[in-house]
Protein backbone atom coordinates (compact mmCIF):
# COMPACT_ATOMS: atom_id res chain seq x y z
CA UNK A 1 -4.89 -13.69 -32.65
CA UNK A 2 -5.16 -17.12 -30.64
CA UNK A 3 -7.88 -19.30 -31.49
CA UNK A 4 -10.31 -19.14 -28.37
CA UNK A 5 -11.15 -22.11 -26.26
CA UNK A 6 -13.71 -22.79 -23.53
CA UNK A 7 -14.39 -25.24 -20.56
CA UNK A 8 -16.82 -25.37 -17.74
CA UNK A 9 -16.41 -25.86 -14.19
CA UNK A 10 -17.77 -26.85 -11.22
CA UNK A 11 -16.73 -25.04 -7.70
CA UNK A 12 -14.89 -27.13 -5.96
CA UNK A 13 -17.09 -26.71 -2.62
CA UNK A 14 -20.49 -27.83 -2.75
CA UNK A 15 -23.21 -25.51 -1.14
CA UNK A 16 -25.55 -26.97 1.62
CA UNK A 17 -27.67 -29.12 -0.59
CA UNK A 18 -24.64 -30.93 -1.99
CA UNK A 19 -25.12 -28.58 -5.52
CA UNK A 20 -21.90 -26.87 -7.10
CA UNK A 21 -22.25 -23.52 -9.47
CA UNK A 22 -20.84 -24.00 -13.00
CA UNK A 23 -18.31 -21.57 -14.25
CA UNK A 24 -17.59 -20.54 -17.73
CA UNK A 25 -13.98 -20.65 -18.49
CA UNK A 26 -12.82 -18.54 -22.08
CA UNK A 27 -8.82 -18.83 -22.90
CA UNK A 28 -8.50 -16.23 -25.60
CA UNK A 29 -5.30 -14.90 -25.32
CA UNK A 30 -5.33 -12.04 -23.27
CA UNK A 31 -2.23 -11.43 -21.30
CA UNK A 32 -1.04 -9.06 -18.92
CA UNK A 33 2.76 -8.14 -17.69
CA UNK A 34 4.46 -9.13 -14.92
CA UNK A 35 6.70 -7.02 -13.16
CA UNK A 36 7.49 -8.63 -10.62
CA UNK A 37 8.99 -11.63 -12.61
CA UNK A 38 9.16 -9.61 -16.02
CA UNK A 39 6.82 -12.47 -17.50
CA UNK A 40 3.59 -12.33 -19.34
CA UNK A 41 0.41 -13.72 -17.91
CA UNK A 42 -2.29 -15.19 -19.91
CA UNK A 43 -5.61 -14.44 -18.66
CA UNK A 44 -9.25 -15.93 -18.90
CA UNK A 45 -12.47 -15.02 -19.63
CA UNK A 46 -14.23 -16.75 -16.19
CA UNK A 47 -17.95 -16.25 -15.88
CA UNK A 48 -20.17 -17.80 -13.31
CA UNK A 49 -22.79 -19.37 -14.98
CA UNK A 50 -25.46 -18.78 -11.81
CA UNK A 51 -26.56 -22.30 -12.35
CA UNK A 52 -25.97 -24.87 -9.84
CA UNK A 53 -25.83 -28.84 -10.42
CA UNK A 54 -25.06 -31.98 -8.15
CA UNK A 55 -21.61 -33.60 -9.73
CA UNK A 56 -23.54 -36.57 -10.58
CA UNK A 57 -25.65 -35.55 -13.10
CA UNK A 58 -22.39 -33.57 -14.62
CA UNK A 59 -20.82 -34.54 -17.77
CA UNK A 60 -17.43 -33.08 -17.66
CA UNK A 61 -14.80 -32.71 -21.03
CA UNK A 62 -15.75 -32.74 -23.19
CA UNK A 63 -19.12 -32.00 -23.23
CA UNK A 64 -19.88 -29.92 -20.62
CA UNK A 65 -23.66 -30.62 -19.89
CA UNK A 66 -25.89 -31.95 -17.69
CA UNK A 67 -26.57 -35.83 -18.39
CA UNK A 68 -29.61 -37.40 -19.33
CA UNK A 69 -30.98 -38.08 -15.89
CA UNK A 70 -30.76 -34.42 -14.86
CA UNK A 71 -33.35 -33.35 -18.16
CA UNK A 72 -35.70 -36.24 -17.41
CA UNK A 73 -35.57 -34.90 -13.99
CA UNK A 74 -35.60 -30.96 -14.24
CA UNK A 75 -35.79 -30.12 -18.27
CA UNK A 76 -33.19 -29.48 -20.31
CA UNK A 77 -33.43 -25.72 -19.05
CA UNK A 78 -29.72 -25.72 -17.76
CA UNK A 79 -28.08 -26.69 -20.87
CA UNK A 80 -29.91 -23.91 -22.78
CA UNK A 81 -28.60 -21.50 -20.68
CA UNK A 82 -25.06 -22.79 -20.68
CA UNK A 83 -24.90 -22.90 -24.74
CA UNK A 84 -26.46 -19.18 -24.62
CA UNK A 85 -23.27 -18.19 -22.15
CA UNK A 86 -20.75 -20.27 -24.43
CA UNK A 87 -22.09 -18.65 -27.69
CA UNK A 88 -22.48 -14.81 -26.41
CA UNK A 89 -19.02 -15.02 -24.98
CA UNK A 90 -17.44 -16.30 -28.78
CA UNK A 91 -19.40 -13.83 -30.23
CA UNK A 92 -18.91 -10.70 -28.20
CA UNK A 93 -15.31 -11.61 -28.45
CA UNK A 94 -15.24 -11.66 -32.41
CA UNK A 95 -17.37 -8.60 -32.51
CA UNK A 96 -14.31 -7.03 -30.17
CA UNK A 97 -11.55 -8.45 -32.57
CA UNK A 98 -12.91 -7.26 -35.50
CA UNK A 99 -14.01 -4.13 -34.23
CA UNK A 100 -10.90 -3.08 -32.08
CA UNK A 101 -8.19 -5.26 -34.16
CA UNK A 102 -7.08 -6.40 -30.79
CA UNK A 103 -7.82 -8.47 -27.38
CA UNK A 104 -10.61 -6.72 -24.92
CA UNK A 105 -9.30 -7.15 -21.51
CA UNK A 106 -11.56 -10.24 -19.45
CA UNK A 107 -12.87 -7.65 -17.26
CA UNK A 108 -14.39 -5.70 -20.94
CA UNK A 109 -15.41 -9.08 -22.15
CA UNK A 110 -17.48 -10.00 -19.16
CA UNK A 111 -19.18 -6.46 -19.32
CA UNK A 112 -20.58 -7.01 -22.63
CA UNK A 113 -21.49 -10.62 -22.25
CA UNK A 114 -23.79 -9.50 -19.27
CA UNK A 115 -24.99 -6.78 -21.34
CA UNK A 116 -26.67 -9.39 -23.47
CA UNK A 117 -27.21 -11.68 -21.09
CA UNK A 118 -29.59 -9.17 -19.02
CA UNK A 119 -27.29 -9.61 -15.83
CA UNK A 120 -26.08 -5.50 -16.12
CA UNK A 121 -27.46 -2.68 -17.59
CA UNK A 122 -26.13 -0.87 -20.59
CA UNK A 123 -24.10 2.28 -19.94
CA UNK A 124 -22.67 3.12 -23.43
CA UNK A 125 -19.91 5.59 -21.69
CA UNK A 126 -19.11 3.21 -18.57
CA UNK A 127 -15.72 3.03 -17.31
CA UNK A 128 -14.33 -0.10 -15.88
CA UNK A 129 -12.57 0.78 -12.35
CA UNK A 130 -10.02 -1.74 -12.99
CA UNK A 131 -9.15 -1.20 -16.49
CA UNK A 132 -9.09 2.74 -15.42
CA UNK A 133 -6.43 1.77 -12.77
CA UNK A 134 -4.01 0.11 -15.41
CA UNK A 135 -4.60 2.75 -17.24
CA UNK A 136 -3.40 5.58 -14.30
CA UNK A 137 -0.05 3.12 -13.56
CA UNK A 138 0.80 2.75 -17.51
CA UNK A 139 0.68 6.81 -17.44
CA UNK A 140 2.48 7.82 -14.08
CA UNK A 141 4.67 4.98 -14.26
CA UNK A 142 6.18 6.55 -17.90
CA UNK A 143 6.20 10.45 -16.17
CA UNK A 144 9.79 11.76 -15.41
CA UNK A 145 10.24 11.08 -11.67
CA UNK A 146 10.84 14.39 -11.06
CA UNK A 147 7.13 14.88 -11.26
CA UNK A 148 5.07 14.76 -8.56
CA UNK A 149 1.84 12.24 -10.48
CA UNK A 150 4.86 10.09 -10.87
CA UNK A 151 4.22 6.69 -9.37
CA UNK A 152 7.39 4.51 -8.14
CA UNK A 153 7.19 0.89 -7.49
CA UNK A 154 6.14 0.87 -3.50
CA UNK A 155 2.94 2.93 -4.75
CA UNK A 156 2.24 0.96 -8.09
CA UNK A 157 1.72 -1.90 -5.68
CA UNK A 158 -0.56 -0.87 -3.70
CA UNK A 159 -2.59 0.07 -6.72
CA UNK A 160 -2.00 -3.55 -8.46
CA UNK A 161 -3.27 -4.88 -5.07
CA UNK A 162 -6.30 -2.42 -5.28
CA UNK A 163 -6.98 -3.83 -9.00
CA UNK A 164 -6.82 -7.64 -7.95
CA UNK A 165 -9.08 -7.33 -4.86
CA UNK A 166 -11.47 -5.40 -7.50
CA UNK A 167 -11.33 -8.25 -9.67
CA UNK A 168 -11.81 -10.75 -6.81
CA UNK A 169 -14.97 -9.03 -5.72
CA UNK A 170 -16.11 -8.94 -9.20
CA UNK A 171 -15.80 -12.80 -9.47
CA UNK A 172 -16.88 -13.39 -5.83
CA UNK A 173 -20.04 -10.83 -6.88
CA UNK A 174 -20.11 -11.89 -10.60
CA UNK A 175 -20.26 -8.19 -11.69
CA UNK A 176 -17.88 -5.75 -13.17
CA UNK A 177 -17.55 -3.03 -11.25
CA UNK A 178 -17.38 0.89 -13.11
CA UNK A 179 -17.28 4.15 -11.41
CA UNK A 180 -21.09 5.68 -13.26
CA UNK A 181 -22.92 2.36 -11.14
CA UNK A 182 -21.06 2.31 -7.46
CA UNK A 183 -23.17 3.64 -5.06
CA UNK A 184 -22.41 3.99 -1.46
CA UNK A 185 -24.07 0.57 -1.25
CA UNK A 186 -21.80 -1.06 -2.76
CA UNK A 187 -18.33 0.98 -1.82
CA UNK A 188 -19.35 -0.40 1.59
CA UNK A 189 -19.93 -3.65 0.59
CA UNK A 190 -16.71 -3.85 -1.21
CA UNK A 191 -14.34 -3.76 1.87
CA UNK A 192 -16.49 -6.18 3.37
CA UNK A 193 -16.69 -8.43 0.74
CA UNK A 194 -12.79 -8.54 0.17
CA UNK A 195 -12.11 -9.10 4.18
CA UNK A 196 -14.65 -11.97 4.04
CA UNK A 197 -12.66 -13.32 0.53
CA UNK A 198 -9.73 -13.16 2.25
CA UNK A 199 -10.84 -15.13 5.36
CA UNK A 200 -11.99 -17.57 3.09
CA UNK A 201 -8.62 -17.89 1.33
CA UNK A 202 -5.79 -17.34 3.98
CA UNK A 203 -8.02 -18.10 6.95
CA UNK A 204 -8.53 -14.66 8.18
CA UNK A 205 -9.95 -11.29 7.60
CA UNK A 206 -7.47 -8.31 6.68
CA UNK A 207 -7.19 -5.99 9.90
CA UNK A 208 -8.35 -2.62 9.93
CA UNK A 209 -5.41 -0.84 8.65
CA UNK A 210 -5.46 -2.90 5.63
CA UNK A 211 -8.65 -1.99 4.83
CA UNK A 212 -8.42 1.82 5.55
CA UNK A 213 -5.03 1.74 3.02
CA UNK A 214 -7.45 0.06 0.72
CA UNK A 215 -9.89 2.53 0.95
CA UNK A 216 -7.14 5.44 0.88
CA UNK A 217 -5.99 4.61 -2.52
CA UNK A 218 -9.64 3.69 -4.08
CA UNK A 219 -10.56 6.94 -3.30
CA UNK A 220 -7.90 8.31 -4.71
CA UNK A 221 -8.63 6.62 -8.06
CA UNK A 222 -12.22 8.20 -7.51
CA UNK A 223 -10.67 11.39 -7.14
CA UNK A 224 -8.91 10.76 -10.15
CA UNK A 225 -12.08 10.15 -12.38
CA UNK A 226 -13.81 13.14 -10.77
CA UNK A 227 -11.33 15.38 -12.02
CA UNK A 228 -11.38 13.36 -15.45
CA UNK A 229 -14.79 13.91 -15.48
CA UNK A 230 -16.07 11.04 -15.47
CA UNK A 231 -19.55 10.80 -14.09
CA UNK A 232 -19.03 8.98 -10.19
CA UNK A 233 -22.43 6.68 -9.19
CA UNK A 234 -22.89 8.28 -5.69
CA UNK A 235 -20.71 11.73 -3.77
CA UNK A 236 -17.58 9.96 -1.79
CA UNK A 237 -16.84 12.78 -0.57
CA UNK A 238 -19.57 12.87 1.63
CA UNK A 239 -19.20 12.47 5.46
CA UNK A 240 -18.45 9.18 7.17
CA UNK A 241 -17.09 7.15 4.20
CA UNK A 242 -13.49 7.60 4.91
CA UNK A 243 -12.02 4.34 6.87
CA UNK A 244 -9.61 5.82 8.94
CA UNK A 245 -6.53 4.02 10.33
CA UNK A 246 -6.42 3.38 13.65
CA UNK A 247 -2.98 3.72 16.16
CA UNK A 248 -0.77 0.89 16.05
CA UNK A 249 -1.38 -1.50 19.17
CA UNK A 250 2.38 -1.70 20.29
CA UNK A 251 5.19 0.06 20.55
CA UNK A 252 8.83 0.13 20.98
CA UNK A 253 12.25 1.86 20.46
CA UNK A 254 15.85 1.35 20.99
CA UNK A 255 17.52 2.27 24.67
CA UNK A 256 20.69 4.18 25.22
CA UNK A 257 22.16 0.64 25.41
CA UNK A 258 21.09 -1.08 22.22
CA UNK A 259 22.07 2.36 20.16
CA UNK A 260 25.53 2.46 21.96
CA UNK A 261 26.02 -1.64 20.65
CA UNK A 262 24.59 -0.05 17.09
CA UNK A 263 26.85 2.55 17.14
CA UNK A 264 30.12 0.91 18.15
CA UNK A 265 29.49 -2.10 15.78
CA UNK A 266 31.94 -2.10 12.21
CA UNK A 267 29.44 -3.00 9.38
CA UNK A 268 32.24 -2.27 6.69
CA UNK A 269 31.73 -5.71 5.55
CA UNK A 270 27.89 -5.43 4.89
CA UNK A 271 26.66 -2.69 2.69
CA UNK A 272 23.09 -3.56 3.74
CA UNK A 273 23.89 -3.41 7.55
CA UNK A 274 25.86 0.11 6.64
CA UNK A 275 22.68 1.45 5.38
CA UNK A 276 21.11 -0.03 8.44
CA UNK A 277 22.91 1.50 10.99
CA UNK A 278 23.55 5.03 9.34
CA UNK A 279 19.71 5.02 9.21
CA UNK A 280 18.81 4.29 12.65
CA UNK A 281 21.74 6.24 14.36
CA UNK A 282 20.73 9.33 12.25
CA UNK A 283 16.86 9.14 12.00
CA UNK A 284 17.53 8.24 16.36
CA UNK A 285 19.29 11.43 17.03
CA UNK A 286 17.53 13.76 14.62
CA UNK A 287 14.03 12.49 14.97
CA UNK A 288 13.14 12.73 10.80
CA UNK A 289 10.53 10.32 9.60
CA UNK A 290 12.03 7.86 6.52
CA UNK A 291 9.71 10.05 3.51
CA UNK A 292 12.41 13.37 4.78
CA UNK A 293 15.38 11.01 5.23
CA UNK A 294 15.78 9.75 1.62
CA UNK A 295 16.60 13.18 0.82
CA UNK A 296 19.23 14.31 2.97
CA UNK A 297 22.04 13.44 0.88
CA UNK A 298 21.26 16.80 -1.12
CA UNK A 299 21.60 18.33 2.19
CA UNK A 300 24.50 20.58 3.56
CA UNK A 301 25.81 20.43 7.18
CA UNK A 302 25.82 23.58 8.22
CA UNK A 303 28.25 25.85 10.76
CA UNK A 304 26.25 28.11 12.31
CA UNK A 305 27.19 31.25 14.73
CA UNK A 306 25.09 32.35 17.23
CA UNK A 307 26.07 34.68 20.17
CA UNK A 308 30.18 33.86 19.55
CA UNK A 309 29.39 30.21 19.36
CA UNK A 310 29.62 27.91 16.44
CA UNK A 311 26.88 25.34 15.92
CA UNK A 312 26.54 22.28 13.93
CA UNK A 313 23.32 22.66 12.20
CA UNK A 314 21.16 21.84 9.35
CA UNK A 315 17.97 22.46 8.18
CA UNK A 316 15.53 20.22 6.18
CA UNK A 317 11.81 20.67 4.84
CA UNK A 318 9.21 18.38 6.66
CA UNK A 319 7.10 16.75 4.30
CA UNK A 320 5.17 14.33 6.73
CA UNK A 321 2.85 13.00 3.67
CA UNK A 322 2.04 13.57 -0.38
CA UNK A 323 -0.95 14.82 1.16
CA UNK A 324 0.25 17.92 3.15
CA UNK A 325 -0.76 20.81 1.72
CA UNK A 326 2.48 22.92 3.69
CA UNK A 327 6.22 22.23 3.60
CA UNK A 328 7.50 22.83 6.50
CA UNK A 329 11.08 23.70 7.97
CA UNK A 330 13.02 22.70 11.30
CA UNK A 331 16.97 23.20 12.53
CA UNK A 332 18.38 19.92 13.66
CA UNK A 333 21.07 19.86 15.74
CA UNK A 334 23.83 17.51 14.92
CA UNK A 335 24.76 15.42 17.77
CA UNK A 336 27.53 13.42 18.27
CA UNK A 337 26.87 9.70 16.73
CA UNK A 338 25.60 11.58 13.57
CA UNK A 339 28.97 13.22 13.45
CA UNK A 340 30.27 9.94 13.55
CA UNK A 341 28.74 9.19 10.35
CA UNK A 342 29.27 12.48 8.46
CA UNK A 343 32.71 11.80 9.17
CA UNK A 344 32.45 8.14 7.68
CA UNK A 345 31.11 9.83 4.60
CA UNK A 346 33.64 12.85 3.92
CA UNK A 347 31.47 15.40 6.12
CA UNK A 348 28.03 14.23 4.06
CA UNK A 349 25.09 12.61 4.50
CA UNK A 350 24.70 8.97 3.25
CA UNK A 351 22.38 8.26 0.26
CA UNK A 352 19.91 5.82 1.39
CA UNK A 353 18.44 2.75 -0.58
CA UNK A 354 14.54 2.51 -1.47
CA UNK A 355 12.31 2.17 1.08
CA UNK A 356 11.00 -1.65 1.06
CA UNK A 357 14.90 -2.56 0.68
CA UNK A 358 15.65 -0.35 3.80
CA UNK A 359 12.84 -1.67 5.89
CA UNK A 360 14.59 -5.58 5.06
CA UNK A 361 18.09 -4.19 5.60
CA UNK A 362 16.84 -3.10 9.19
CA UNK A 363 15.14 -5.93 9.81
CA UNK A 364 17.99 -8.19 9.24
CA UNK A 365 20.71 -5.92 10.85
CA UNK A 366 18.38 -6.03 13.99
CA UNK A 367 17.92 -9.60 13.56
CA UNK A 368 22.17 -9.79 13.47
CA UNK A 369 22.62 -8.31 16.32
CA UNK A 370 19.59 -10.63 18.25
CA UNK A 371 17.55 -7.30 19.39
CA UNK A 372 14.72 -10.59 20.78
CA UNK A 373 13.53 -8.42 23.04
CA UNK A 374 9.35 -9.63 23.33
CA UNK A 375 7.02 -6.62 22.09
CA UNK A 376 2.91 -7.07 22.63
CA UNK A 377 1.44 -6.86 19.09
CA UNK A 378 -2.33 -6.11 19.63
CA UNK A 379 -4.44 -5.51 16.18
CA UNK A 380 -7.78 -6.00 15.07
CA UNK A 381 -9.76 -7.38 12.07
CA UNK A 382 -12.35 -5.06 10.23
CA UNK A 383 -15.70 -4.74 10.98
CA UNK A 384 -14.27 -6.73 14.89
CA UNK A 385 -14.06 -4.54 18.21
CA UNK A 386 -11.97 -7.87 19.39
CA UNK A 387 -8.38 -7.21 19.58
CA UNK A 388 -5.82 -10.00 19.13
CA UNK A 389 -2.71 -9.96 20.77
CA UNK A 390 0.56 -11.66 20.81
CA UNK A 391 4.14 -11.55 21.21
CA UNK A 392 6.48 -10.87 19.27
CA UNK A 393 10.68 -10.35 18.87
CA UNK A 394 11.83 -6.59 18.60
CA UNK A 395 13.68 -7.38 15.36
CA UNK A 396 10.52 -8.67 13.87
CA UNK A 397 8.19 -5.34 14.29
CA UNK A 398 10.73 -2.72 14.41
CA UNK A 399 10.23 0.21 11.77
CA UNK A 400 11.83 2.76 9.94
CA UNK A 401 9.52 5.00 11.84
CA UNK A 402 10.10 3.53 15.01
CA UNK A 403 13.45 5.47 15.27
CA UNK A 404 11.77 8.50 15.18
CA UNK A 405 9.89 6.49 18.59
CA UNK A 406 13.32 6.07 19.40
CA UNK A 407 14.39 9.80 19.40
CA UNK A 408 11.27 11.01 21.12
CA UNK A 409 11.23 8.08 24.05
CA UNK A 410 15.13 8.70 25.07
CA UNK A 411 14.62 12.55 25.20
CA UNK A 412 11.48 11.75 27.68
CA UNK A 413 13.48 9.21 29.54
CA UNK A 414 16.00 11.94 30.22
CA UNK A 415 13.22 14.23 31.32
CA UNK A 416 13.62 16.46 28.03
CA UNK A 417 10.32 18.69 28.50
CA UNK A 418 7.79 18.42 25.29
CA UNK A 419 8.51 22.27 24.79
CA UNK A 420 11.83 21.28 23.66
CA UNK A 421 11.35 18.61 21.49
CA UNK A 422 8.32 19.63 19.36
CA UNK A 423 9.97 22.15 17.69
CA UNK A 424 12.06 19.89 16.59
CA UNK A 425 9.85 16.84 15.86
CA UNK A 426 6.44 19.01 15.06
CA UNK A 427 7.93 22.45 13.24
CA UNK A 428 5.08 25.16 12.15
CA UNK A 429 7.39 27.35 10.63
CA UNK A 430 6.32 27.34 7.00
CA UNK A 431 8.94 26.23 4.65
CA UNK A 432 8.64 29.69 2.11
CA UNK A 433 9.72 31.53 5.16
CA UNK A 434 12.96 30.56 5.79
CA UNK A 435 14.00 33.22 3.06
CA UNK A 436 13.28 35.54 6.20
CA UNK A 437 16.38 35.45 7.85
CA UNK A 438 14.42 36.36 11.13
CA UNK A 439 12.40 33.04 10.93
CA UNK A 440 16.05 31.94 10.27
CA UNK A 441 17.43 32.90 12.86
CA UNK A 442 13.84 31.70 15.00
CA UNK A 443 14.81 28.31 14.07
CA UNK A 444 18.32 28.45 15.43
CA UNK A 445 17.27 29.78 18.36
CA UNK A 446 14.54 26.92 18.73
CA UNK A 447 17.82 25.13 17.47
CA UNK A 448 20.27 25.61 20.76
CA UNK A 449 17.25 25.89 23.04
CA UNK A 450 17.21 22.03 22.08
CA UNK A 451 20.54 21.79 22.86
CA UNK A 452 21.21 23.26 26.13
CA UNK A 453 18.17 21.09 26.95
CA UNK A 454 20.16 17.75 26.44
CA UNK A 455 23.11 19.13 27.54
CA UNK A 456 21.41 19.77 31.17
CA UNK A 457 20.67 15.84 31.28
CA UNK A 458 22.53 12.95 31.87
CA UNK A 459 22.89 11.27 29.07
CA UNK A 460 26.09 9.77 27.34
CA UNK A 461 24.54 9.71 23.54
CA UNK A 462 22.22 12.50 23.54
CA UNK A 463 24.35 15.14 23.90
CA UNK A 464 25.59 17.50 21.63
């Protein structure tokens, strides 16, 4: 194993009595993977010493010290306490090596230097939140996809995000944090803590919604340890400490107009734009959110007759979330610009890409075809009632989900009644009974109810 070095730092930014805390700096050769380059990342050892100096009594590498004018001036107290730091750290690490023939992760290494050092208390069965995390994405990560604790790459990100705002609080807090010592105190003060790190580094704080996804998925790692049982500092599940996201502050969908150019438009030279436009023009005129569209290509069209008339049908679960408990079923009429596109794909529906790459796909086709029409963005910052507003080009905050917007907004600018389009866009027929052939048949009903209802209108696309 690498030989270990050390150095000691001083903060770049002085405190209000010109003084700058000394950090403790331990290259050892820990290393962690990459993904997103497929590279290896050495990582420190990086301790904050809690002792603060002016730079001019500092003696830099390679000494490390405070000079001779600091002791005659304050004792030699400092430097004591910076060899005690240098030599725990060596020696926890050894103890580590020999004991574990391998590397302890920086986060491990800290805990048991601040064991000795007095800073934490000793918990013999703690478990590091962080190292628990890698942990959870090294094991759903290797599950067959076909599971449902599998974890794909838009959700392992979130939870690498989770793990390096942990470890920023940690250094911001100089603690390590483990699930047997967080108490409600300190959940709390976590999301505050990382907004405020974040103003500090990028110049502001993270808006609400950031923070409630950040709380969504560290809950869900406590969840995870509950049912591990391991022991959990204070009851999360308790009242009032879910963060909650709040509505979007704008919105905005695609006219009659803008879907006619989308429509008409030959993307054959573009695979990305293809995927584009088949996604809009069929998530537009069938209303499905994008977690029920990437599985329509296992999904049979359907000829349907009802009363001596044939109807172009199909019918697809409604997932809405992970989290919902019931699958649920709906009829969607297929209306004429999605036959457009089961007949560019021999009568199917198109496979679509992964979601990130189908959010920049739509993003770019919109910005092709100059969709600059100005949207109001309003959001706020956590912990802020102030709301901060600006504007923005439709091509730059359009969605995935906002052609599901786009579906619901036409059918109410054509005076579609609610009654007809929430059994379509909000089903409650539960997905086991669709083996009824009554609740079959319930849906198709529901199904050309929908239908005569745009056919009543005035409208050149939504029409079956």
């Amino acid at each position: 194993m690498k030989e270990p070095k050390h150095f000691f730092n001083l903060e770049s930014k002085a405190n209000q009595d010109g003084k700058q805390l000394i950090f403790f700096n331990l290259n050892y050769g820990y290393k962690e993977y990459n993904s997103a380059n497929s590279s290896y990342k050495y990582i420190p050892l990086r301790i904050s010493t809690r002792w603060t100096i002016k730079k001019e009594f500092w003696i830099g590498n390679p000494i490390y010290r405070a000079n001779g004018a600091y002791k005659r001036k304050y004792g030699k107290d400092i430097n004591t306490k910076l060899q005690d730091i240098e030599d725990e750290a060596y020696l926890q690490l050894s103890l580590f090596r020999n004991e574990h023939k391998c590397n302890p992760a920086p986060t491990e290494l800290k805990r048991l230097v601040f064991e000795k050092l007095d800073r934490i208390e000793k918990v013999s069965d703690s478990v590091i939140i962080t190292e628990y995390i890698a942990k959870e994405i090294e094991r759903r990560t290797a599950l067959p996809k076909t599971m449902k604790e599998h974890w794909g790459k838009t959700t392992i990100s979130g939870y690498k995000n989770l793990m390096k705002h942990i470890k920023k609080y940690e250094a911001h807090k100089d603690t390590v944090l483990t699930f047997q010592e967080m108490t409600e105190e300190i959940y709390w003060d976590y999301f505050k803590s990382i907004s405020d790190i974040n103003k500090m580094e990028a110049g502001n704080y993270y808006i609400h919604n950031t923070i409630a996804k950040e709380c969504k998925n560290l809950r869900v790692m406590l969840n995870s340890a509950l049912n591990d049982n391991i022991q959990l500092g204070f009851n999360f599940n308790k009242r009032g400490l879910r963060i909650d996201e709040t509505e979007r502050q704008y919105s905005t969908y695609l006219n009659e107009n803008q879907l006619k150019t989308i429509i008409n438009i030959d993307t054959s030279h573009s695979s990305q734009f293809t995927q584009a436009r088949n996604y809009i023009i069929i998530s537009s005129f069938t209303g499905l959110r994008i977690g029920d569209m990437k599985y329509l290509n296992s999904i049979e069209p359907e000829k349907i007759k009802h009363n001596s008339t044939t109807y172009n049908l199909f019918h697809t679960k409604i997932r809405k979330s992970q989290e919902n408990k019931e699958e649920l079923v709906v009829a969607i009429p297929i209306l004429k610009p999605v036959v457009i596109i089961l007949k560019e794909n021999d009568n199917k529906f198109p496979k679509f890409t992964s979601e990130p790459n189908l959010r920049k796909a739509i993003k770019s086709f919109l910005d092709h075809l100059e969709f600059n029409d100005l949207v109001t963005v309003s959001k706020n910052y956590y912990l802020s009632e102030n709301l901060i507003s600006q504007q923005k080009k439709q091509k730059d905050v359009y969605t995935p989900h906002d052609c599901r917007r786009t579906f619901i907004s036409n059918l109410r600018e054509i005076n579609v009644h609610n009654d007809e389009i929430e059994p379509i866009t909000h089903p409650k027929v539960k997905y086991a009974s669709v083996l009824d052939s009554y609740d079959k048949r319930n849906l198709v009903t529901k199904a050309i109810s929908f239908i005569n209802a745009l056919n009543s209108k005035n409208s050149e696309l939504y029409k079956y």
